[in-house]
Protein backbone atom coordinates (compact mmCIF):
# COMPACT_ATOMS: atom_id res chain seq x y z
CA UNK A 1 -9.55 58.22 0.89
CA UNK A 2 -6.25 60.44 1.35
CA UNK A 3 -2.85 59.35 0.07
CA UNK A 4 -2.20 59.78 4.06
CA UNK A 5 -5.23 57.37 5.45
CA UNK A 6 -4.30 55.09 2.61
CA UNK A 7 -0.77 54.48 3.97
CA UNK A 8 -2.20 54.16 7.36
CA UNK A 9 -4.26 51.12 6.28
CA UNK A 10 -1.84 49.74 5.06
CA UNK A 11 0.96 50.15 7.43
CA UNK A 12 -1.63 48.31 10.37
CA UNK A 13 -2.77 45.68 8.11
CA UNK A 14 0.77 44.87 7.29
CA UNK A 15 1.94 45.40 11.19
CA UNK A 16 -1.49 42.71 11.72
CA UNK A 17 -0.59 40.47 9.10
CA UNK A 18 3.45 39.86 10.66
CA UNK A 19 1.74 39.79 14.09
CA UNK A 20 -0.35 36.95 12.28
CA UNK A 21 2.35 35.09 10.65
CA UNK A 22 4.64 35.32 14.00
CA UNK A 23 1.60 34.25 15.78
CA UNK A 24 1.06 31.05 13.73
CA UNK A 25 4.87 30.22 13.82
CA UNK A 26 6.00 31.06 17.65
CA UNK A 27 2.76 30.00 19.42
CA UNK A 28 2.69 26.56 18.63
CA UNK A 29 6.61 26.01 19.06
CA UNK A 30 6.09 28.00 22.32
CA UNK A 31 3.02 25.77 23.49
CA UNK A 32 4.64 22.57 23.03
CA UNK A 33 7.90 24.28 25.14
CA UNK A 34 5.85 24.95 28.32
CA UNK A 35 3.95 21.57 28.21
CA UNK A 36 7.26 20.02 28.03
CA UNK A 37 8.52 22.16 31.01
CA UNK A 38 5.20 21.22 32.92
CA UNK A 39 5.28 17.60 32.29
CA UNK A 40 9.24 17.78 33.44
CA UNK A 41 8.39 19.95 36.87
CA UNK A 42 5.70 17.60 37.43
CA UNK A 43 7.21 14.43 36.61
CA UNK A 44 10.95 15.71 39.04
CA UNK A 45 8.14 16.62 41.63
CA UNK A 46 6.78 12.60 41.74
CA UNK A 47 10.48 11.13 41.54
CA UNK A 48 12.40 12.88 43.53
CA UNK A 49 9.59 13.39 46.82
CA UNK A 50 10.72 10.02 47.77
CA UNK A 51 13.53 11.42 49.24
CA UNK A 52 12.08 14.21 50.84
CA UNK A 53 9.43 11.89 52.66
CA UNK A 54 11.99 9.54 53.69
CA UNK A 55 13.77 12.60 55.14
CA UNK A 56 11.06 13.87 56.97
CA UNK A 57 10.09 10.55 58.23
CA UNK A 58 13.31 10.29 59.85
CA UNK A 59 13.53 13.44 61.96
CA UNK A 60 9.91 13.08 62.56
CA UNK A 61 9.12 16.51 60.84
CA UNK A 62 5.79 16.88 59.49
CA UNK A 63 5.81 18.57 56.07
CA UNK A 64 3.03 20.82 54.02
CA UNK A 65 2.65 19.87 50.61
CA UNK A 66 4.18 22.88 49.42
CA UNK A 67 6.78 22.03 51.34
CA UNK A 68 7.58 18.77 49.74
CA UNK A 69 7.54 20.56 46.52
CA UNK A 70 9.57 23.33 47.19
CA UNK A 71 12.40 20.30 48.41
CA UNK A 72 11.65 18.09 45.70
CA UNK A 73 12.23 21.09 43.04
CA UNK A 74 15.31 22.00 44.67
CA UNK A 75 17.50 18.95 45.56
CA UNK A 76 21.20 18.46 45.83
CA UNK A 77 21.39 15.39 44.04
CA UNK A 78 18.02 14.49 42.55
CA UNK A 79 16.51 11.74 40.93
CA UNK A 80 15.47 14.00 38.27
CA UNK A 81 16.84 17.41 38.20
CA UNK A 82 14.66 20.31 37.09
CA UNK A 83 14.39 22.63 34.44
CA UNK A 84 15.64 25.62 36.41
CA UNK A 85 18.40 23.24 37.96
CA UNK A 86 19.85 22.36 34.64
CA UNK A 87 19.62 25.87 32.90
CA UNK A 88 21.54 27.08 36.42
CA UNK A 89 24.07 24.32 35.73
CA UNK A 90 24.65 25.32 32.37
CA UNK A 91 25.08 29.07 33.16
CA UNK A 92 27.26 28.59 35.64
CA UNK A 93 29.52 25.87 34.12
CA UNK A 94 29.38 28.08 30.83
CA UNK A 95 29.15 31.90 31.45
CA UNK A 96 30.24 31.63 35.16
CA UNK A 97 33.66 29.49 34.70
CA UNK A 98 36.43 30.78 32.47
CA UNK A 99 37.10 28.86 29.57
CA UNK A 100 40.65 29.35 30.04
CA UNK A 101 42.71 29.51 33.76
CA UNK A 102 46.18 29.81 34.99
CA UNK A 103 47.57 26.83 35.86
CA UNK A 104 51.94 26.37 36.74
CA UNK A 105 52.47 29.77 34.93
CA UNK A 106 50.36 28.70 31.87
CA UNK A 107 47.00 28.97 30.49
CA UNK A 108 45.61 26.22 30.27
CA UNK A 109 42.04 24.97 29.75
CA UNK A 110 39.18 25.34 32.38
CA UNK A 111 37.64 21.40 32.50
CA UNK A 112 34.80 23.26 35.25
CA UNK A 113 33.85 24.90 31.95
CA UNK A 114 31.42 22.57 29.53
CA UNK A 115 32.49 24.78 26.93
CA UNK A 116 35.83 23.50 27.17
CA UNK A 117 34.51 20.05 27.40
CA UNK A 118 32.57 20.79 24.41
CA UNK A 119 35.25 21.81 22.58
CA UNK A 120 37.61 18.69 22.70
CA UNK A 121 34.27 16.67 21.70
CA UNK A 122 33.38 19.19 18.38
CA UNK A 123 36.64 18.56 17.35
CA UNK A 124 36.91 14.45 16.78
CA UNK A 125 33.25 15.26 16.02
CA UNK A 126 34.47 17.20 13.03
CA UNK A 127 37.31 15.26 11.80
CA UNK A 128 35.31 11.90 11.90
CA UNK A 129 32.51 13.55 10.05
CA UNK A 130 34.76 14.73 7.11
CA UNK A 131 36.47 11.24 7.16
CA UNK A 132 32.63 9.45 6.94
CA UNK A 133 31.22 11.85 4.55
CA UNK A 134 34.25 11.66 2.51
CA UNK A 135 34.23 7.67 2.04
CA UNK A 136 30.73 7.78 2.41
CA UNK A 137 30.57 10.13 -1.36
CA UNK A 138 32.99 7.72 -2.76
CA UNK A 139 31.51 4.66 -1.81
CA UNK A 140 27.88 6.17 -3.32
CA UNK A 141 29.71 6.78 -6.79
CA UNK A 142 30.82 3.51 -6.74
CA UNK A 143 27.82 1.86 -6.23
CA UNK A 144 26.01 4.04 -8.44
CA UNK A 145 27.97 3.25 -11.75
CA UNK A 146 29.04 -0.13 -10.81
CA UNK A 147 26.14 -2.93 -10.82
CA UNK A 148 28.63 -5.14 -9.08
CA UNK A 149 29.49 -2.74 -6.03
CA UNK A 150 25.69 -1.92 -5.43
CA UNK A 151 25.18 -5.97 -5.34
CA UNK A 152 28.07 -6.31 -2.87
CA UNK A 153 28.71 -3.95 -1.32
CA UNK A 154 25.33 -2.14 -0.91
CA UNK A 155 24.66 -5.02 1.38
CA UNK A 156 27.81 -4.87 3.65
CA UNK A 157 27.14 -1.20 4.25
CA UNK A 158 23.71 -1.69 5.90
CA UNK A 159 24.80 -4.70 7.53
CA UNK A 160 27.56 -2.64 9.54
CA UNK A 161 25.22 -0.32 11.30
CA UNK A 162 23.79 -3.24 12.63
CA UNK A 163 26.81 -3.83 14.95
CA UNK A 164 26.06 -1.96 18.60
CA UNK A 165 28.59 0.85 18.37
CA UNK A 166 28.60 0.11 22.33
CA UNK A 167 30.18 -2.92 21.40
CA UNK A 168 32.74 -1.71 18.86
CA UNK A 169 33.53 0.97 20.57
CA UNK A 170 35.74 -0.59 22.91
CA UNK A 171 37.38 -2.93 20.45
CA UNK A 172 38.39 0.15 17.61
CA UNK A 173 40.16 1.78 21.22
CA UNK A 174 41.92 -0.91 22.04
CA UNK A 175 43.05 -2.07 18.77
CA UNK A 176 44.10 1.73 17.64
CA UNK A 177 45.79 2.52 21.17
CA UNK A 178 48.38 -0.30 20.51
CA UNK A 179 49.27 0.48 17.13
CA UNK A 180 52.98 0.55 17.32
CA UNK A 181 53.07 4.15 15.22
CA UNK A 182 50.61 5.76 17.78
CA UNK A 183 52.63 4.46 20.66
CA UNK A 184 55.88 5.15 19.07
CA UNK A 185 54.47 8.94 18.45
CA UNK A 186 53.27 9.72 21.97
CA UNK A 187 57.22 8.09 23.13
CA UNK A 188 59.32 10.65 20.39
CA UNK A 189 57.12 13.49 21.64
CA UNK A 190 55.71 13.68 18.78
CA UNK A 191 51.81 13.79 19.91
CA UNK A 192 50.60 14.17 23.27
CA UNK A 193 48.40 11.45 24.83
CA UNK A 194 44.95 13.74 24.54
CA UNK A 195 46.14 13.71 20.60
CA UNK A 196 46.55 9.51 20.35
CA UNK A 197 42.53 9.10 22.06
CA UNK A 198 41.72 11.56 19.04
CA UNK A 199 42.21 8.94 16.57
CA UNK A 200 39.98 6.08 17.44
CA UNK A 201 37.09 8.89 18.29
CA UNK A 202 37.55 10.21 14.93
CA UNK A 203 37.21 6.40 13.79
CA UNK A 204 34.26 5.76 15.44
CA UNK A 205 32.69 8.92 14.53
CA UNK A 206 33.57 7.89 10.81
CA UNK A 207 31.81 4.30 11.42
CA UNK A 208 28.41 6.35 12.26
CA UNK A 209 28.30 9.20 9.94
CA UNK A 210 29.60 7.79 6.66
CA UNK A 211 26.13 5.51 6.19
CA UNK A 212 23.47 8.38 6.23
CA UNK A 213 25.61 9.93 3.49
CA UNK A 214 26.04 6.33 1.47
CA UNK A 215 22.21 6.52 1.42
CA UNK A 216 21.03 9.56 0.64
CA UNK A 217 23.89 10.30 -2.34
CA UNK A 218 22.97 7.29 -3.47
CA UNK A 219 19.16 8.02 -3.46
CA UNK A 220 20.73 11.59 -5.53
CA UNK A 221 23.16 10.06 -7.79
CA UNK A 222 19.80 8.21 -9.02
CA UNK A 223 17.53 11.04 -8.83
CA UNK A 224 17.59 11.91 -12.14
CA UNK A 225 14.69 10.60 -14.55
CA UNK A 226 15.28 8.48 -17.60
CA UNK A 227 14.10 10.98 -19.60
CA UNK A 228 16.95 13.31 -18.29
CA UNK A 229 19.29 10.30 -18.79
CA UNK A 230 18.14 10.18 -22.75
CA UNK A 231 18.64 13.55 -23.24
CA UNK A 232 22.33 13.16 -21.92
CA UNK A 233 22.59 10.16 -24.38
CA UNK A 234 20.73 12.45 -27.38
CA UNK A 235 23.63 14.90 -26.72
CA UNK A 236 26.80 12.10 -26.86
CA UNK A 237 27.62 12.81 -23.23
CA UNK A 238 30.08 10.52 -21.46
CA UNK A 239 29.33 9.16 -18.52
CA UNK A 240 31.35 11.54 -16.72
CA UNK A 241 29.78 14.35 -18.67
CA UNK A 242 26.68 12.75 -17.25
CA UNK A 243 28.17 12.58 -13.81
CA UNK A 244 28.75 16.14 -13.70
CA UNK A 245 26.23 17.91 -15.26
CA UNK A 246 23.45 15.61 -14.62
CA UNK A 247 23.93 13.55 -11.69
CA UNK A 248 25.98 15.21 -9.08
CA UNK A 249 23.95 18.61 -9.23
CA UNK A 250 20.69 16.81 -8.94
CA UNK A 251 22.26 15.01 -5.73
CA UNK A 252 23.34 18.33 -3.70
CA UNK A 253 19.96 18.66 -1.86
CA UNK A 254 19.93 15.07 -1.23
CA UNK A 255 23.62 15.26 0.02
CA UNK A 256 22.94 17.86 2.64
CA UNK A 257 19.86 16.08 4.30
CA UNK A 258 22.22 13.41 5.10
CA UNK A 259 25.07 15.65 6.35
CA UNK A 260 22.26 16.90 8.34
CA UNK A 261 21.73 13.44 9.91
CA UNK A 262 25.26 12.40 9.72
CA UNK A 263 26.53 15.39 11.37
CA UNK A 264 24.44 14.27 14.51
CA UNK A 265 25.43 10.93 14.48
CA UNK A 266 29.15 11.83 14.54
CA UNK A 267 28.38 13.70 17.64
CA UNK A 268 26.97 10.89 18.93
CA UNK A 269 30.05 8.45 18.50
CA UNK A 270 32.42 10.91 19.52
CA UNK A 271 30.29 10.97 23.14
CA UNK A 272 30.12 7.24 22.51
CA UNK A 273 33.64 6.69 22.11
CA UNK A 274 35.05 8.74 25.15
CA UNK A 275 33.58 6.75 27.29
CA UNK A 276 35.92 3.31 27.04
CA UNK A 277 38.88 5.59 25.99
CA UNK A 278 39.23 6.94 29.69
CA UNK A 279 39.08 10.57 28.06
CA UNK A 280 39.70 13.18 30.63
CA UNK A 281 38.39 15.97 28.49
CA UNK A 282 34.72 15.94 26.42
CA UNK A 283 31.25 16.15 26.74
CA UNK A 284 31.37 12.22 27.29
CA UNK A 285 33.95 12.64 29.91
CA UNK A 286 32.07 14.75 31.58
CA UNK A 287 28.90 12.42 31.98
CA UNK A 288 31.05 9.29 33.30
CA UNK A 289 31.92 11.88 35.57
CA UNK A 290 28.62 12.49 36.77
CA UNK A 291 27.69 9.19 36.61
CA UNK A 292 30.54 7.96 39.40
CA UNK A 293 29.57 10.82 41.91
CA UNK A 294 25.65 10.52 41.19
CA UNK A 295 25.79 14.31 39.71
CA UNK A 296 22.69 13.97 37.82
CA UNK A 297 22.72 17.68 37.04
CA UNK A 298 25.76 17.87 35.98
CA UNK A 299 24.64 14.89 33.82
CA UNK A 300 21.70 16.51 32.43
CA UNK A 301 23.60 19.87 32.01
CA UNK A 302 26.18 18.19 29.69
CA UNK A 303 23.50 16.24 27.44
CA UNK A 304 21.91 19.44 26.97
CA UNK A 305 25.56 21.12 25.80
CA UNK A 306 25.26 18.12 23.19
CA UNK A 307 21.81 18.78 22.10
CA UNK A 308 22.93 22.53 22.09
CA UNK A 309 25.97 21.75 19.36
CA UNK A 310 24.64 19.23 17.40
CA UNK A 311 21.68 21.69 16.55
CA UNK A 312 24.44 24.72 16.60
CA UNK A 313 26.13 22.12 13.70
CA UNK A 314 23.08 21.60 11.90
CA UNK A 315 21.86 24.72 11.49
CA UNK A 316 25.29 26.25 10.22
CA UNK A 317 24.96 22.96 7.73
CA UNK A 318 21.57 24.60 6.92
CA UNK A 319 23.30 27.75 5.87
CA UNK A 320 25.76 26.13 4.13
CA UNK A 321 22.70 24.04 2.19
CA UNK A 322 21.35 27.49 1.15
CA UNK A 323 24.35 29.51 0.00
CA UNK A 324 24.99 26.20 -2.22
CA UNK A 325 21.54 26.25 -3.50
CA UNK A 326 21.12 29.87 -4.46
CA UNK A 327 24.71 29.93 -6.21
CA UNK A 328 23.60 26.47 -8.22
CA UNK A 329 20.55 28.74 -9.07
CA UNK A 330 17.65 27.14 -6.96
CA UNK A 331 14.42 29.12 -5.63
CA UNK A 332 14.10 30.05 -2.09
């Protein structure tokens, strides 16, 4: 065989063998998207015909089953909106609306734009995350060198995310909109209104992502095998020698599975939390919105913009996780 027909060979079984492996990844993921799109035409086609039947009843129109479809696919205000409905929704609230607009002279922010929305909801999102992940590191160090803390407090922790945050919600608002530095703030100037509802989103935020993080640095702080542990001991390490060398590296991949899980359920309070605040701005906002003039796409188009940036925030977490993890020396 020629150097030539060689290469050849080669070149298609290597072209066949990425078609393969692209195959065996996309397909499935692909698959499981259409059913899901099926199952969601089908299922707005049974809800929302209701309507259309009434409809026709009361003109006394007679209607082809196609007919019915086509209407129940393509409703005003359905019961459940469809696929093409929501991604139209999202295009046009996203690409098709300026994020920013002239308004008395000034630019100011677009709220027909979800990015916009989106924005003032990343941003408590954010803060309250650092704030939970923070306390949540500190509180796992304590409990992992202190016997007394993991008996006490160990407890507490788990106990709290028992609480409804639909029920604490509106008690952290009201109790952090009347502190008298807040209020004195907003009066000086100092802060603007939009500013003051920051801080008990942030709180709340904080409430639901610091437990994930308790957890799984805890789980990592403890990772480590005794026979590690000795070893630390056979070399006269201090416990903070331990700590560092030992401990805290073996607790980084442990640490960004929970930001992973933490990071989403900061998004989730912040959405939470602008509800009983009366925010004007957010992705939260934006639903109660929908949800006084029966919108139900606009609904469905803003839970989507959350689903779209908590998995925008995980994956850049995901990054994050690797650059870490190659520069600590770990295998990809």
């Amino acid at each position: 065989m020629s150097a030539a027909t060689a290469y050849g060979a080669n070149d298609r079984s290597g072209a066949a063998g990425w078609i393969a492996a692209l195959s065996s990844t996309v397909l499935p993921v692909l698959t499981i998207v259409l059913a899901i799109v099926a199952i969601w035409y089908a299922a707005s086609v049974m809800m929302n015909r209701a309507w259309t039947l009434d409809e026709a009843e009361r003109r006394g129109v007679q209607l082809t089953v196609m007919e019915i479809v086509s209407d129940a696919m393509n409703q005003e205000r359905p019961v459940l909106p469809t696929p093409h409905q929501v991604f139209d929704e999202l295009w046009s609230t996203t690409v098709g609306e300026p994020v920013m607009r002239e308004r008395r002279g000034e630019m100011q922010g677009n709220p027909r734009n979800l990015v916009f929305h989106a924005y003032h909801t990343l941003w408590p999102t954010i803060l309250g995350f650092g704030i939970g992940s923070f306390l949540g590191i500190l509180l796992a160090i304590g409990i992992t060198h202190s016997r007394a803390m993991d008996m006490s407090v160990m407890p507490w922790a788990i106990a709290s995310q028992t609480i409804p945050i639909l029920a604490i919600a509106p008690i952290i608002v009201v109790v952090v909109s009347n502190l008298p530095a807040l209020n004195n703030a907003v009066s000086q100037g100092w802060i603007s209104e939009d500013t003051k509802l920051l801080v008990p989103k942030a709180l709340i935020s904080a409430y639901l992502s610091f437990f994930p993080v308790v957890v799984g640095m805890v789980a990592g702080l403890r990772s480590p095998q005794a026979t590690d542990l000795d070893l630390m001991r056979t070399y006269s390490a201090s416990r903070g020698q331990t700590f560092w060398k030992l401990r805290l590296p073996a607790s980084v991949p442990f640490l960004f599975t929970s930001l992973k899980v933490s990071i989403a359920a900061a998004l989730v309070g912040t959405i939470v939390a602008e509800l009983p605040t009366g925010a004007r701005f957010g992705l939260g906002a934006r639903l109660l919105t929908g949800s006084y003039y029966g919108q139900t796409i606009q609904i469905w188009s803003a839970l989507f913009m959350a689903a779209i940036c908590a998995a925008a925030l995980v994956i850049l977490l995901g990054a994050l996780e690797k650059i870490v993890l190659k520069r600590m020396g770990a295998r990809s």
